[in-house]
Each structure stands twice: as C-alpha cells, then as structure tokens.
Protein backbone atom coordinates (compact mmCIF):
# COMPACT_ATOMS: atom_id res chain seq x y z
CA UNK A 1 0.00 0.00 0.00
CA UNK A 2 1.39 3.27 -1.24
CA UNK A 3 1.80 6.29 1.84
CA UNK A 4 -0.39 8.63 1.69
CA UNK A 5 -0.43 12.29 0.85
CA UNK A 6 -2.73 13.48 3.23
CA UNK A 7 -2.83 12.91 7.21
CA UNK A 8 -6.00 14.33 8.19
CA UNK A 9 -6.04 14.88 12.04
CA UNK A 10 -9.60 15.21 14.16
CA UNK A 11 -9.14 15.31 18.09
CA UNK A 12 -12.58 14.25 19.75
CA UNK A 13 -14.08 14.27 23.26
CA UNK A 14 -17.97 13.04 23.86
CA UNK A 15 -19.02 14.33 20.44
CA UNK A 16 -20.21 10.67 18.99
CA UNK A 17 -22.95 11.98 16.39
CA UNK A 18 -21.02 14.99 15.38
CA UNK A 19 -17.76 13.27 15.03
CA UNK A 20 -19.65 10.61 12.84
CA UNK A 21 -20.98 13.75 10.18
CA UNK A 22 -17.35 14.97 10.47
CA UNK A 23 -15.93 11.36 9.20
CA UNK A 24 -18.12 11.01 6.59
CA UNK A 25 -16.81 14.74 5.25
CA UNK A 26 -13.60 13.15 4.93
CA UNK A 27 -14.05 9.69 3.60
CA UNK A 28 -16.54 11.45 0.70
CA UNK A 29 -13.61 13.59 -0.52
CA UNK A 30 -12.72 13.17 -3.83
CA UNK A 31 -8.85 13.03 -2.84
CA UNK A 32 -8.55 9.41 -1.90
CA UNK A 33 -4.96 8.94 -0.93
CA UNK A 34 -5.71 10.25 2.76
CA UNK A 35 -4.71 8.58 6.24
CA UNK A 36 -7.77 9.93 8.86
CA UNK A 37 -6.16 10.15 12.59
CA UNK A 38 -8.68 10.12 15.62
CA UNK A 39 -7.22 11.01 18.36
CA UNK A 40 -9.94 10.30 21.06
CA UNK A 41 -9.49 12.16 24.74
CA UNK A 42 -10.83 9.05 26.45
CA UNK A 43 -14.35 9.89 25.46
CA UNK A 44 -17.29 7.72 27.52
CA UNK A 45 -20.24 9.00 25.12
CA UNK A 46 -19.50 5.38 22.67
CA UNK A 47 -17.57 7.50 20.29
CA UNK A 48 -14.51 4.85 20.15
CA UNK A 49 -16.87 2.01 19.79
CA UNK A 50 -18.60 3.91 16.76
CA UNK A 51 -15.31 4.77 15.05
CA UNK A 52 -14.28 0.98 15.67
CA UNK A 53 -17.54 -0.36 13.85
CA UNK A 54 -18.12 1.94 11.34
CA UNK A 55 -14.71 3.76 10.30
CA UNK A 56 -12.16 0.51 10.98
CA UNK A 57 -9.20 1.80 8.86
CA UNK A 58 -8.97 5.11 11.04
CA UNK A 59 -5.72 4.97 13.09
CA UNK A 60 -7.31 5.31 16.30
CA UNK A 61 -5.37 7.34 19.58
CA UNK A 62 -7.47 6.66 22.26
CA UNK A 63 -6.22 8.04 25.33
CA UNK A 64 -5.93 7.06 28.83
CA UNK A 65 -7.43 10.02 30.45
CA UNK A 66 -9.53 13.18 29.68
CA UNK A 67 -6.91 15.26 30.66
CA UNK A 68 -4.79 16.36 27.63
CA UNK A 69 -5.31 19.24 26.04
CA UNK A 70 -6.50 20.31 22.13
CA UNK A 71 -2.56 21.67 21.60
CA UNK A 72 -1.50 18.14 23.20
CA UNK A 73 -3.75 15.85 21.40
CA UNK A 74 -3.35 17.67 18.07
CA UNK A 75 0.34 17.32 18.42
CA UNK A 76 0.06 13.45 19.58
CA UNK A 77 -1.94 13.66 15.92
CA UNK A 78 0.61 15.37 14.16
CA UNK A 79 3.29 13.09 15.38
CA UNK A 80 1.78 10.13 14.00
CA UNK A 81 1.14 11.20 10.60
CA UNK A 82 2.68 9.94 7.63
CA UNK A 83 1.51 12.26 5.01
CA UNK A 84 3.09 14.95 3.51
CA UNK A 85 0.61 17.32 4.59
CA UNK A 86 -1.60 17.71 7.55
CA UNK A 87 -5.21 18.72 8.26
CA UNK A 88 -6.50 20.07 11.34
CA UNK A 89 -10.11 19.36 11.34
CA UNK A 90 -12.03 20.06 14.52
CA UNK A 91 -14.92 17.37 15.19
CA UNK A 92 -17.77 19.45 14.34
CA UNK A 93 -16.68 20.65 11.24
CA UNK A 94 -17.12 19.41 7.94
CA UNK A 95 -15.38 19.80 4.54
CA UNK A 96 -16.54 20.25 0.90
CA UNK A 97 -16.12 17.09 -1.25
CA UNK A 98 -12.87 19.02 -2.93
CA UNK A 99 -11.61 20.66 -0.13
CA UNK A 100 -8.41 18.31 -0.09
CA UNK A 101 -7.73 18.10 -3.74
CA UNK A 102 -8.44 22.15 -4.13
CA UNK A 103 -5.63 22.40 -0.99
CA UNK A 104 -3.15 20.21 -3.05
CA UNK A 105 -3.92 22.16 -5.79
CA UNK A 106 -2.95 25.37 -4.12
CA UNK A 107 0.29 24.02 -2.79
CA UNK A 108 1.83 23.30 -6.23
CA UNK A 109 1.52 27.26 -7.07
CA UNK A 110 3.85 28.04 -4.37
CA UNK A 111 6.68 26.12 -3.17
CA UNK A 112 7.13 28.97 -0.09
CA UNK A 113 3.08 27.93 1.36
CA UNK A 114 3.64 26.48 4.42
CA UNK A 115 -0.03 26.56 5.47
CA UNK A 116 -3.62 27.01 3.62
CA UNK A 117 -6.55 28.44 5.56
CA UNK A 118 -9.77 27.72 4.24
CA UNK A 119 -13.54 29.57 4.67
CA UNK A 120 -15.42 28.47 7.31
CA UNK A 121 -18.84 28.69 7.02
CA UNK A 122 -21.28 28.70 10.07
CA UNK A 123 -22.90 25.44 9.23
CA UNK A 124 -26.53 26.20 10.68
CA UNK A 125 -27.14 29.32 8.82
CA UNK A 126 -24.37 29.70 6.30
CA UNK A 127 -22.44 32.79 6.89
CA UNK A 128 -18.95 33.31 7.37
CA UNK A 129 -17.41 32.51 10.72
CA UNK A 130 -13.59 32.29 10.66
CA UNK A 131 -12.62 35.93 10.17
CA UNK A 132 -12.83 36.71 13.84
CA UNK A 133 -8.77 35.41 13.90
CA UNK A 134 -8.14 37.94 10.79
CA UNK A 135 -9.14 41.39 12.25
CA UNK A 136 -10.97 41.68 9.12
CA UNK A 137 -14.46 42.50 7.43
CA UNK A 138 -17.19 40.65 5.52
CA UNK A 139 -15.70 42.88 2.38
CA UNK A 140 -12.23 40.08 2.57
CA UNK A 141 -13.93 36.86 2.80
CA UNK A 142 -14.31 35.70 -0.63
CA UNK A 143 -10.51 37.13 -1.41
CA UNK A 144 -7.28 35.71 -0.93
CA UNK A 145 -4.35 36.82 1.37
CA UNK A 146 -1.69 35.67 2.77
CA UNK A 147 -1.64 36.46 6.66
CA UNK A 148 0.13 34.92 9.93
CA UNK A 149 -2.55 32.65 11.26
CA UNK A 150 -5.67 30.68 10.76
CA UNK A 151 -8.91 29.06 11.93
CA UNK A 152 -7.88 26.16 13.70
CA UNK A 153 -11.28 24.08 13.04
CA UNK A 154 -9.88 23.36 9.52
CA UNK A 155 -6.76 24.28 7.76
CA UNK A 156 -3.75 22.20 5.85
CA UNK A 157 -0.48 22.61 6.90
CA UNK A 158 2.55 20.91 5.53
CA UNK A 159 4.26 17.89 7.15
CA UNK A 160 8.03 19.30 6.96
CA UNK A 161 6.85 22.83 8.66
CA UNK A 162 4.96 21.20 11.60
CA UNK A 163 8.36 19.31 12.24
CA UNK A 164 10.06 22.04 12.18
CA UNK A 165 7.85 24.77 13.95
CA UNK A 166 7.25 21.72 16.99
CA UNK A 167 3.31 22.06 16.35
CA UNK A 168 1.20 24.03 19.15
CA UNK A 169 2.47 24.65 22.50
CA UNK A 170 1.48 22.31 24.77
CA UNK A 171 1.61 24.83 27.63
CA UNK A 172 -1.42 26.73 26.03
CA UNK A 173 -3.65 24.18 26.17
CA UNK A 174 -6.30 25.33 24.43
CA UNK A 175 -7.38 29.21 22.82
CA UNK A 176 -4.53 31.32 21.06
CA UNK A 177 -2.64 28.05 19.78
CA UNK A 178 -3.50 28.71 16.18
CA UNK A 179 -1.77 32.07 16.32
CA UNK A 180 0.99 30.85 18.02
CA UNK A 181 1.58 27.89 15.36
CA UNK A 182 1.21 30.71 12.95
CA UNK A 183 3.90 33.36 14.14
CA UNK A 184 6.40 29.96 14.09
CA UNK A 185 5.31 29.75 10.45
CA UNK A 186 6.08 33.13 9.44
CA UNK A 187 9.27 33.44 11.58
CA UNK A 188 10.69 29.92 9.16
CA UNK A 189 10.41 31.80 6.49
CA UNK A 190 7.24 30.37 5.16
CA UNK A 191 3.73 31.78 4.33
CA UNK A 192 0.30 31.19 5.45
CA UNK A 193 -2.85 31.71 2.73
CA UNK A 194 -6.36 32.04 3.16
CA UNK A 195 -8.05 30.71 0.01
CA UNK A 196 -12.22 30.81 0.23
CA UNK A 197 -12.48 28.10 -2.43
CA UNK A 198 -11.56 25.82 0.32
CA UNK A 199 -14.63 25.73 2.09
CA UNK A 200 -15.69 24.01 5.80
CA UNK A 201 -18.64 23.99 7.83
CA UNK A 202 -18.38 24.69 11.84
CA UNK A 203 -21.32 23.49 13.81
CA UNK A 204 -21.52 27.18 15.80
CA UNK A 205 -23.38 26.76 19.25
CA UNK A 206 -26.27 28.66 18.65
CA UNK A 207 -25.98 30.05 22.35
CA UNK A 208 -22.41 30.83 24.06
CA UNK A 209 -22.01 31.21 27.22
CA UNK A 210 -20.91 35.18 28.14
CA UNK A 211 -18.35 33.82 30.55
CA UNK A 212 -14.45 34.48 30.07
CA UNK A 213 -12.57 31.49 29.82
CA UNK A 214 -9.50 31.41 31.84
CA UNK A 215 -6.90 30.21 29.26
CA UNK A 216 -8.30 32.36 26.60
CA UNK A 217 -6.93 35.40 28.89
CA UNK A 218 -3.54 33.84 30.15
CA UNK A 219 -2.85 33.00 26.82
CA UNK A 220 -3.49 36.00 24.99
CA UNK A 221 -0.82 37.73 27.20
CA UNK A 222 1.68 34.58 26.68
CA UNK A 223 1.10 35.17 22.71
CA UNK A 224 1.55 38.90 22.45
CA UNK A 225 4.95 38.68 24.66
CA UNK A 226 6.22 35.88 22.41
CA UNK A 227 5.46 36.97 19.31
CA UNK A 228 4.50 40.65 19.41
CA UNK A 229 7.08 43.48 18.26
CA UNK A 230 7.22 45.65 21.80
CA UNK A 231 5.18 48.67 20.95
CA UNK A 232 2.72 46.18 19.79
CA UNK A 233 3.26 43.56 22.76
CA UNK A 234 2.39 46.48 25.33
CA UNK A 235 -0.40 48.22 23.10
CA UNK A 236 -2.40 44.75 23.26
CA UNK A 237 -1.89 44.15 26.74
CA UNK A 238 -3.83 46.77 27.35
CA UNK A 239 -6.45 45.98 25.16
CA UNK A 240 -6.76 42.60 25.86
CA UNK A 241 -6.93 43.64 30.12
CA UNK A 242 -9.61 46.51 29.30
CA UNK A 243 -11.98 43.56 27.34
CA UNK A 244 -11.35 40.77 29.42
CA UNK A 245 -10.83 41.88 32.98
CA UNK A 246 -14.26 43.99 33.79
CA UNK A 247 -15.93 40.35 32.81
CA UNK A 248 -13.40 38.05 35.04
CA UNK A 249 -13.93 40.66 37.94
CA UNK A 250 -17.16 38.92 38.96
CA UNK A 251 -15.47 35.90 39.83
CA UNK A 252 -11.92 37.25 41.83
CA UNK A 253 -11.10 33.89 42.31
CA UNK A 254 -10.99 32.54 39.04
CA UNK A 255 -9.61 36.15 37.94
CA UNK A 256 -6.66 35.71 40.60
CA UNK A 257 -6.10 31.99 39.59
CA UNK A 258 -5.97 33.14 35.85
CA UNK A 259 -3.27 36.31 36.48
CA UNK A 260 -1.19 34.00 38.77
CA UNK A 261 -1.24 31.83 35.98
CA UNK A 262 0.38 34.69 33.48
CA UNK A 263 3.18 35.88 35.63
CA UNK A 264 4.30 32.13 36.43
CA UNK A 265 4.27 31.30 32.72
CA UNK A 266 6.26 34.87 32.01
CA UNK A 267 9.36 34.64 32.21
CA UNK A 268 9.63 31.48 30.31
CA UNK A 269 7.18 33.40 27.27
CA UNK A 270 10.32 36.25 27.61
CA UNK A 271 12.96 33.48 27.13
CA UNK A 272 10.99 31.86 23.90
CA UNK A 273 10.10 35.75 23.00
CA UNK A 274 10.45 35.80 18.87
CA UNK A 275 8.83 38.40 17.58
CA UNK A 276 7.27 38.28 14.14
CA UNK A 277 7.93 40.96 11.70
CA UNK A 278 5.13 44.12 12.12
CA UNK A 279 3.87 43.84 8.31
CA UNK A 280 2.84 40.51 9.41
CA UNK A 281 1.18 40.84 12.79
CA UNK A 282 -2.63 40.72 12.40
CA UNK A 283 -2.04 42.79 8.66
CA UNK A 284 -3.03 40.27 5.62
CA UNK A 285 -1.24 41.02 2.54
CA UNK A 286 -3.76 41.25 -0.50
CA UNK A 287 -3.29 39.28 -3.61
C-alpha cells in the first residue's frame, strides 16, 4: 500500500454523532490517498466504539485520560502522521467534497506555502465565521491573502513545517494556539494563505455562554509577549486587560487563579520571545 499524501487529524471528546458527520466529510472527498487520525481524549459517550464499527481503517489514539489538552492531542496527531501534509479538522466541522484536492492544488503554485486556511462557514445558517482570527471584514472573505494565522477548526499545513515549527504549545492548552503555530510559520520563512475556495462547515453553538474562559486570557498575554514586536506587545496588553478583565472581575477567584497563571508562565514566554515581523502581525497582505 502506497503512503499517503494526506494525514488528516480530528481530536474528539464526547461528540459521537457529530464526530460521525465529520468522518463522513472526509471519507466522501474526492482526494482518496488520505490517512484519517482520531485522536480520542478518552471519550465515555461510545464515540470509540462507533469509530471501531463503522470507520475501521482510522488509526485510532485513544487516550488514557480526559486530561490532555487540544494543543497536546493535536500534536500526539501530528506526530503520527505519515503524510506529507496535515489537516487540522475540529470534530464538528465538515469539509466540501474538494476541499483536499483544491488544498493540493494550491500548494503546487507556491513552493514557499507552508499553510492554507480555508472559509469556514457557520454550518446552521451559512455565513462566514472564521474571520474573527483575521481582524478583518465581511468585504475580505471571498478574497485571498496571505496572513500569519488561521482558523484552527480546519486548515492544511505541511508535514516538513509542523516538524520544524514543533506544532502548538502544549503549555497553552487550548485558545490562542493557532496564532501561536502561525507566528512559528512566518518566523521559518514560510507563508500562510487564506483561500475561500476551500470551504468548511463549523457546527456554531447557537448560544455561548458570556463567561471568560480562563486560558483564553492567560494566553493572549503569553502570545503577544512571544510573538508581538514591543510597541505592539504592550499596546495589546492593554487591550486585551480593558476587554477581558471587567468580565473576570465577577469571579476574583478565578480572575486571581488566571493572572497567577500569566506571571508564572512569564518569564519562560520572555525566554521563547520571537517576535514576528510588524507587516505581518494581524495585517493580511492582498493578492
């Protein structure tokens, strides 16, 4: 049997019926040379048992606790791929037939395309969801760019570069990981592309909850101090304390768990500190 091209990588926790939609995305592409990863974070909802029975050529991970992390279990994914290339494909997402082929396609162009982020389409009511990562408008969506992230719920990145860049810090967790992985893109030398005609549906919760998650905070700070220029770094400090802090404040202990949090990771976020260059922080280039 010949290796194949693509390794596509979907982490999963309790999500047995959505995970089962998001399968069937990828075994109905029209790319066939593809390897599908699970890596299952000891899930109790029968998801293993499903992907067992109905999907038994998926290289299944199944943990032996709940307690890893996305950035962990993504990387355990990444590690055991074989393919030249990578998807990151969240478990309640799924892709158009041609999303892989159109992704291949797109790589050829451009030897220097390290990464390809696709549209991501809200898949209850259609409209664009991804550009929340981009700083951008409804006016960019159905242009390319190249930029210094992506959506993290489904994107292709290249086998070599996640070698190379060490994948998503583990000590993130979860939140701000796909910005992270990004920056260590750029700063190799490589590029990362949005391209709409690769298109993805994200099951959106209709309802979110207005509470601040305490890793989305900690590692917003963590990010901008690695990878933020200085007059940038301190500029979105501030930002990010004047949006998320009024919110934490109703719960001081969570809010003084969180900050203890940032300082202790600190000084080891100074000693990685590798800032990317300005034109690329949060400023797509149009194509």
């Amino acid at each position: 049997m010949s290796k194949p091209c693509v390794s596509v990588i979907v982490v999963n926790w309790n999500r047995k019926d959505d995970l089962n939609e998001c399968l069937k995305s990828v075994f109905n592409q029209t790319f066939k040379s593809i390897e599908l990863i699970l890596v299952d974070n000891h899930s109790t909802d029968g998801s293993v048992e499903m992907v067992r029975e109905d999907y038994p050529t998926v290289n299944l991970i199944n943990l032996p606790n709940s307690s890893y992390g996305a950035c962990e279990a993504f990387n355990i994914g990444f590690i055991n791929a074989t393919g030249q290339f990578c998807v990151v494909l969240d478990n309640d997402a799924l892709l158009e037939r041609n999303w892989v082929a159109c992704a291949l396609q797109e790589f050829r162009t451009d030897p220097k395309l390290g990464c390809l982020a696709g549209r991501v389409l809200n898949y209850y009511t259609g409209r664009d969801w991804g550009f929340y990562n981009y700083g951008l408008g409804d006016a960019w969506q159905e242009r390319s760019f190249f930029t210094s992230t992506f959506v993290g719920c489904s994107a292709i990145i290249r086998k070599d570069v996640l070698d190379k860049t060490g994948g998503y810090p583990t000590e993130y967790f979860v939140y701000w990981n796909e910005l992270a992985l990004g920056a260590r893109i750029v700063n190799a030398g490589l590029k990362i592309k949005y391209v709409p005609s690769l298109i993805a549906y994200h099951k959106v919760p209709q309802s979110r909850s207005k509470r601040i998650k305490p890793y989305l905070v900690r590692n917003g700070y963590w990010y901008f101090w690695t990878y933020y220029p200085l007059t940038l770094a301190i500029k979105h400090t501030f930002i990010h304390l004047l949006r998320t802090f009024p919110p934490m404040a109703r719960d001081p202990l969570m809010l003084l768990k969180t900050y203890a949090d940032t300082f202790k990771g600190l000084p080891a976020v100074i000693r990685k500190r590798e800032p990317i260059i300005d034109k690329q922080v949060l400023r797509p280039i149009k194509l």
